[in-house]
C-alpha atoms as a PDB file:
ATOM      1  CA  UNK A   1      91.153  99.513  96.569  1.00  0.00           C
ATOM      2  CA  UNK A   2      90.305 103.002  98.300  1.00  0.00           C
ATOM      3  CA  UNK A   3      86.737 103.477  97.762  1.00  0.00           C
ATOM      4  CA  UNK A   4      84.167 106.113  98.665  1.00  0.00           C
ATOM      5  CA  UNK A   5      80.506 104.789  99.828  1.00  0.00           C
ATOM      6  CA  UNK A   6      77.098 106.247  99.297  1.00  0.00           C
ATOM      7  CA  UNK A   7      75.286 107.660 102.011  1.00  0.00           C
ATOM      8  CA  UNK A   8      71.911 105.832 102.666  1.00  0.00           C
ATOM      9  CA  UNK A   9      70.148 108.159 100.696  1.00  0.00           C
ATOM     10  CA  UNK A  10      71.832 106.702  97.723  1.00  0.00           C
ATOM     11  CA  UNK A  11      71.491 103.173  98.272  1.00  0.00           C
ATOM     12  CA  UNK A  12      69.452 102.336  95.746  1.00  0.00           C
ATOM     13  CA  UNK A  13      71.779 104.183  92.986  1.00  0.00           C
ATOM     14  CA  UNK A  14      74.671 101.947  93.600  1.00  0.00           C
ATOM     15  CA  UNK A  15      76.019  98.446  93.595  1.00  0.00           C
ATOM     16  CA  UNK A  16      76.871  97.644  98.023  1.00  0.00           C
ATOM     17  CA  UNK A  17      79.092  95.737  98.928  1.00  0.00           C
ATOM     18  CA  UNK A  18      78.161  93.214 102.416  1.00  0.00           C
ATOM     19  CA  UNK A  19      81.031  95.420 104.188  1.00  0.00           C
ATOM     20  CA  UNK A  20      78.771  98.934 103.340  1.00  0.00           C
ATOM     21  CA  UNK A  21      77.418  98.424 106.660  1.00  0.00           C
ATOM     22  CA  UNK A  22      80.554  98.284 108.495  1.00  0.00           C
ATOM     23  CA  UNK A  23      81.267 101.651 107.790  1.00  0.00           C
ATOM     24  CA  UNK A  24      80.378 104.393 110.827  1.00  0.00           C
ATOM     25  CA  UNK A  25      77.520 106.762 109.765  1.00  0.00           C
ATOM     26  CA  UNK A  26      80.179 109.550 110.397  1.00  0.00           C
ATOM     27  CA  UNK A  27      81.979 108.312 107.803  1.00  0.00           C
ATOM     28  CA  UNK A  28      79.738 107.437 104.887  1.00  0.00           C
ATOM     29  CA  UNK A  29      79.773 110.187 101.904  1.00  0.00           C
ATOM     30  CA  UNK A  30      78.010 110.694  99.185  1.00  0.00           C
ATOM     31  CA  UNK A  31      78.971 110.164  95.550  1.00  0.00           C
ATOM     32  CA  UNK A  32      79.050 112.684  93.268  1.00  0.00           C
ATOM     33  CA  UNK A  33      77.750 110.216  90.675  1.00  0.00           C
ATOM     34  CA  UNK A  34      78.510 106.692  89.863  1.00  0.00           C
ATOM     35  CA  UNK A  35      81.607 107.305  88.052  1.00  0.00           C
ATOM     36  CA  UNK A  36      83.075 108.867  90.900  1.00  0.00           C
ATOM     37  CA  UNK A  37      83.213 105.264  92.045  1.00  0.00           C
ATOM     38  CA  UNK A  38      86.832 104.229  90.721  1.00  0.00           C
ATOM     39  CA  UNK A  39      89.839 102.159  91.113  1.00  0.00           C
ATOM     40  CA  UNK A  40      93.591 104.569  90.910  1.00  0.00           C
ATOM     41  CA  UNK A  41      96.742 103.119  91.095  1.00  0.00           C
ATOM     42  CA  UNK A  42      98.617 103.428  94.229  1.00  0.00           C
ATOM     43  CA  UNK A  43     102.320 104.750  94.115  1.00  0.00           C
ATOM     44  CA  UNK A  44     104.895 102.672  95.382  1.00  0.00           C
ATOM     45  CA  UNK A  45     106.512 105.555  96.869  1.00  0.00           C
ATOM     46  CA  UNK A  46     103.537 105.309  99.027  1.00  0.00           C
ATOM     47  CA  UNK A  47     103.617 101.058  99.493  1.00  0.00           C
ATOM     48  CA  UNK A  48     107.538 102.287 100.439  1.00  0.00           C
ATOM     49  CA  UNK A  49     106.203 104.784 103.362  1.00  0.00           C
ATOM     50  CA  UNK A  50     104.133 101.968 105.300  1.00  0.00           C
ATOM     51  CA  UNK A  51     100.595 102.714 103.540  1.00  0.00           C
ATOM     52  CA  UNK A  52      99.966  99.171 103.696  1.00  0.00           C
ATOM     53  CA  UNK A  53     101.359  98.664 106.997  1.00  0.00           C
ATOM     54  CA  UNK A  54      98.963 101.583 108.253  1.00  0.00           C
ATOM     55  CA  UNK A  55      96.287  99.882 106.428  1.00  0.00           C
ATOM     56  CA  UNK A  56      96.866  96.645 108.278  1.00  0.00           C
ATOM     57  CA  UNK A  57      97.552  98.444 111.267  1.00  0.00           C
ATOM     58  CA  UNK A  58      94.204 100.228 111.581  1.00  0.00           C
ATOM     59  CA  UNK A  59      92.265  97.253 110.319  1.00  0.00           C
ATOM     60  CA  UNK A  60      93.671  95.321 113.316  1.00  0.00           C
ATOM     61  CA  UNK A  61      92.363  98.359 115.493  1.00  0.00           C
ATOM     62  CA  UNK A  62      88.937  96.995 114.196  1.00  0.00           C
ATOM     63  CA  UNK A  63      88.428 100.703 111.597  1.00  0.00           C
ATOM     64  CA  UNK A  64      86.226  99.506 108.830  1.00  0.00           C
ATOM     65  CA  UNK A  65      87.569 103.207 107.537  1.00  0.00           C
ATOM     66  CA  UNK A  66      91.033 104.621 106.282  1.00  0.00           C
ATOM     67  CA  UNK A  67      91.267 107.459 108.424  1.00  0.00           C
ATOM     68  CA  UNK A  68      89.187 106.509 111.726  1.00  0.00           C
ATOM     69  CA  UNK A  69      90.021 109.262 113.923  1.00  0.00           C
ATOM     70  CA  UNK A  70      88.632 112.263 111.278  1.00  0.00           C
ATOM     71  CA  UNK A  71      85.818 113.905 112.386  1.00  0.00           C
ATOM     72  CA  UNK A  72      83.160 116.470 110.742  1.00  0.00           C
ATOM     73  CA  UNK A  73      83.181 120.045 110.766  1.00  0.00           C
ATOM     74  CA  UNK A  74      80.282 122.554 111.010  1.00  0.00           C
ATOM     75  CA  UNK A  75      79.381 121.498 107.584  1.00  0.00           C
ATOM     76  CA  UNK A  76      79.173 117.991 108.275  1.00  0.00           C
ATOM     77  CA  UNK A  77      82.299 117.235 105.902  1.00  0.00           C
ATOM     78  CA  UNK A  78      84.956 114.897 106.926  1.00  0.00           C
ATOM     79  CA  UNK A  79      87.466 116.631 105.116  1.00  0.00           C
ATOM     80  CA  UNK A  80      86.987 120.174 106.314  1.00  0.00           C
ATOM     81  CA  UNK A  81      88.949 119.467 109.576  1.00  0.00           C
ATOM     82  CA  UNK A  82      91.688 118.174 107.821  1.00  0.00           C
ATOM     83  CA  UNK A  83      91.664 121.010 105.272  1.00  0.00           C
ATOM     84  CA  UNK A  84      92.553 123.184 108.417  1.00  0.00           C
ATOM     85  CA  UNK A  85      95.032 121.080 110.139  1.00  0.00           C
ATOM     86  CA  UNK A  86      97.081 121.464 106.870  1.00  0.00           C
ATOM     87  CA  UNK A  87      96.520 125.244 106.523  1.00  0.00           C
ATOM     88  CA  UNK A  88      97.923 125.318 109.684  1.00  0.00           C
ATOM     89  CA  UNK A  89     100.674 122.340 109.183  1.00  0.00           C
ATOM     90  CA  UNK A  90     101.807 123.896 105.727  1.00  0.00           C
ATOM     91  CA  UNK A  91     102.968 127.179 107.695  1.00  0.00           C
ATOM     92  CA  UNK A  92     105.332 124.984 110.514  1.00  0.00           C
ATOM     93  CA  UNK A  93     106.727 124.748 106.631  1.00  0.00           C
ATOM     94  CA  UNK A  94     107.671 127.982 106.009  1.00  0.00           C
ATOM     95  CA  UNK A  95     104.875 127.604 102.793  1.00  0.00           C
ATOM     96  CA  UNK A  96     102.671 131.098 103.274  1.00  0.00           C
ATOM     97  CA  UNK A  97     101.358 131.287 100.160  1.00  0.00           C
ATOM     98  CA  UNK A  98      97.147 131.077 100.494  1.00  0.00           C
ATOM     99  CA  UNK A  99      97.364 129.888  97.188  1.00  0.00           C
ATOM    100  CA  UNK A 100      98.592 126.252  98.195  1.00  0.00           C
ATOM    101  CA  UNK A 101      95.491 124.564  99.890  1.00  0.00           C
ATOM    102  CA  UNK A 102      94.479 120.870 100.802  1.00  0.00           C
ATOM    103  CA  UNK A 103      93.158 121.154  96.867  1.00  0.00           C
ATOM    104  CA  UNK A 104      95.935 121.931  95.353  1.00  0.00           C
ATOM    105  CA  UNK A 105      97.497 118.530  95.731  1.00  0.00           C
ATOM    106  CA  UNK A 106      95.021 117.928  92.960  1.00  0.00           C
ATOM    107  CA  UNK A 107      95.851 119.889  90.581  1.00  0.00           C
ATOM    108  CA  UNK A 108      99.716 119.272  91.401  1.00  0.00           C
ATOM    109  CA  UNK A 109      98.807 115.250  90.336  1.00  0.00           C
ATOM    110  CA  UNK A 110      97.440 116.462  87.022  1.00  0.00           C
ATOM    111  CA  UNK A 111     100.068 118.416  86.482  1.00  0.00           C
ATOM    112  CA  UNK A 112     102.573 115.623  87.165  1.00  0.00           C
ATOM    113  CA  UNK A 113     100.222 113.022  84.862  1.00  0.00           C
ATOM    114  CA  UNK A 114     100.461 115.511  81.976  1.00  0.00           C
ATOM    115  CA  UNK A 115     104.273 115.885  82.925  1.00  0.00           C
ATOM    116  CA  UNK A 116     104.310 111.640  82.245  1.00  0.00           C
ATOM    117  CA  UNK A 117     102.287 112.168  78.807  1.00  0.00           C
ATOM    118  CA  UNK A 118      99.581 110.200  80.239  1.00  0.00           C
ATOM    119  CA  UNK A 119      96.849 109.941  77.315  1.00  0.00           C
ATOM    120  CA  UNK A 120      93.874 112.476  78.565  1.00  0.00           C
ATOM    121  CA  UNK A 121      91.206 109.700  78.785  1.00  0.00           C
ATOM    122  CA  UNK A 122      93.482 108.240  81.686  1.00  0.00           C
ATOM    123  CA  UNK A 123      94.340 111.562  83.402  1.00  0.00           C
ATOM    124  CA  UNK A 124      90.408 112.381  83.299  1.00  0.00           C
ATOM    125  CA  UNK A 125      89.508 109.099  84.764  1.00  0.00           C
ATOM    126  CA  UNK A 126      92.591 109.170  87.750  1.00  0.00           C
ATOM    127  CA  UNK A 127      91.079 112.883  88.604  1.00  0.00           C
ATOM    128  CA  UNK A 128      88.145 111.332  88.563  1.00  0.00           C
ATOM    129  CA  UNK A 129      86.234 112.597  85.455  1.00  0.00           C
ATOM    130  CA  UNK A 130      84.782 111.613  82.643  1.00  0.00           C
ATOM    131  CA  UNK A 131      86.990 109.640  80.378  1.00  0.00           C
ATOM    132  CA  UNK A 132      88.037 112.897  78.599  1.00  0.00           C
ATOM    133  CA  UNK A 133      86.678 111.291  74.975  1.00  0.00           C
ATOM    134  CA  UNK A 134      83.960 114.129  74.941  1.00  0.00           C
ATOM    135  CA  UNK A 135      80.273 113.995  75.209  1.00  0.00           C
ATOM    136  CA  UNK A 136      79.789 111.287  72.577  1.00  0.00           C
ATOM    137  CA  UNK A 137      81.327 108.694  73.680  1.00  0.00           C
ATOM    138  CA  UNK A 138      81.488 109.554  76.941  1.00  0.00           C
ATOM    139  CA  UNK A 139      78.494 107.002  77.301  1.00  0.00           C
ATOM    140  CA  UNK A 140      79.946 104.561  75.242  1.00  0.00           C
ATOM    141  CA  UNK A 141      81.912 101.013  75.830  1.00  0.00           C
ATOM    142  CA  UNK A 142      83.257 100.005  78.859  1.00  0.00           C
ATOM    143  CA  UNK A 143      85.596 101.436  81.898  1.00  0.00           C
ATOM    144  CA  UNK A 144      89.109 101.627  80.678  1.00  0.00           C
ATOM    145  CA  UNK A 145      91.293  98.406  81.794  1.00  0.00           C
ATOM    146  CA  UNK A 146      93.152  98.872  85.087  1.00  0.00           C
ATOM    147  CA  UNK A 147      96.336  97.421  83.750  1.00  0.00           C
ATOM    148  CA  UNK A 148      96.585  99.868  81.251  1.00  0.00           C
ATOM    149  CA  UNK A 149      95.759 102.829  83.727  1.00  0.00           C
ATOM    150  CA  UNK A 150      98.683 100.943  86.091  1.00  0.00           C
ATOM    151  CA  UNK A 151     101.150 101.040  82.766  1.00  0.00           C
ATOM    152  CA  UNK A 152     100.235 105.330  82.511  1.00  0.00           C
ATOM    153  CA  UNK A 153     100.443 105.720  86.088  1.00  0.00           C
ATOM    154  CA  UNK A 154     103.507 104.110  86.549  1.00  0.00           C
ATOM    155  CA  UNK A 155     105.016 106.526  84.647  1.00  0.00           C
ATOM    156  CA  UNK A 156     104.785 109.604  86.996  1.00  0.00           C
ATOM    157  CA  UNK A 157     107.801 111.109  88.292  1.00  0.00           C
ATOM    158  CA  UNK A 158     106.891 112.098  92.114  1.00  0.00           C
ATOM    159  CA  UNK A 159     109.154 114.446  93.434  1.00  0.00           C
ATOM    160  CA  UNK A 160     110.486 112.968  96.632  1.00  0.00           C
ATOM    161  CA  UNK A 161     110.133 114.111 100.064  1.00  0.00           C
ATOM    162  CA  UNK A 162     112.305 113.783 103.176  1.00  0.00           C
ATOM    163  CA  UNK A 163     109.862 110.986 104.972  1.00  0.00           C
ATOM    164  CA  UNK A 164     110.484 107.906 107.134  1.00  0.00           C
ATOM    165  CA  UNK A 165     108.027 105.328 106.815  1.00  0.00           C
ATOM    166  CA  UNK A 166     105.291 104.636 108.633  1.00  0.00           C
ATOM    167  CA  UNK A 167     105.751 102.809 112.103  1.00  0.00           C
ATOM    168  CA  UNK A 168     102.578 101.705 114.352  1.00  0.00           C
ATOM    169  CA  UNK A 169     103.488 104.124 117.678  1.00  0.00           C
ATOM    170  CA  UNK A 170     106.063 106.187 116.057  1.00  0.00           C
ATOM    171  CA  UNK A 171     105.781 109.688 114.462  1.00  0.00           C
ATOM    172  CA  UNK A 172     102.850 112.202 114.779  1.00  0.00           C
ATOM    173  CA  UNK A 173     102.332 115.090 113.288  1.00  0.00           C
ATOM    174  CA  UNK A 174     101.686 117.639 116.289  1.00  0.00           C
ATOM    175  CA  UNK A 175     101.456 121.870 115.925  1.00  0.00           C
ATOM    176  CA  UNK A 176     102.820 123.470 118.172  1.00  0.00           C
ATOM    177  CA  UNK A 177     101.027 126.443 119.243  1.00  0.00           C
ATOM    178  CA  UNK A 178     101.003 129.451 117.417  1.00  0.00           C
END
């Protein structure tokens, strides 16, 4: 499980786990609320590419986080720096259309869990909303059953991409300057 942790103002609003602590302060985020809090499905397209292998790899580095080496921008977000290595990576692509951003990944997976006919109160939960039921029930009955989230997301058709997988040592992505 991927998991975003609450910042230490926020302590109190969530269940911690005894590894919360092991997490560097540069690296704790806050949630946007406790639903944000959420277990998605994995593709195995991913598993193929070494994810788990990286995972290992940068446990046995001693990370307590997923992407160790990311640091914050002038806004004190983790992902800003990344935003701009891709703005800059997505032109060594040929791709100059401002349109496509770090964000837009996002809306291509809802597009691609619609393309599956994934039930809405599925898609809404993988993009992390509510469960799509409307305001009603919303509050109502429990988080929906992992296995069944597993059976709709199983179903999505990723387009594939010309990638080896992941090797400790091998492969970085480096831009060469502009």
């Amino acid at each position: 499980m991927l998991q975003d942790r609450p910042s230490d103002e926020d302590r109190d609003l969530f269940e911690q786990s005894e590894a919360d602590g092991d997490v560097p302060e540069s690296h704790r985020r806050t949630l946007k609320n406790a639903a944000s809090q959420r277990l998605v499905p994995v593709p195995k397209q991913l598993i193929d590419l070494g994810l788990l292998r990286y995972v290992e790899w940068v446990q046995a580095q001693g990370a307590t986080v997923l992407f160790p080496t990311l640091t914050k921008d002038w806004h004190g977000k983790l992902s800003g720096s990344f935003s701009k290595f891709f703005g800059r990576y997505k032109r060594t692509l040929g791709i100059r259309d401002s349109r496509k951003v770090l964000y837009s990944f996002r809306h291509c997976m809802k597009d691609l869990l619609e393309a599956a006919a994934v039930p809405s109160k599925y898609l809404q939960r993988v993009l992390g909303h509510t469960t799509g039921d409307g305001a009603t029930t919303d509050g109502y009955g429990s988080d929906l059953p992992f296995d069944l989230v597993v059976e709709h997301f199983s179903r999505i058709q990723f387009p594939s991409i010309p990638a080896l997988p992941w090797e400790p040592g091998r492969g970085s992505v480096r831009l060469s300057a502009e």
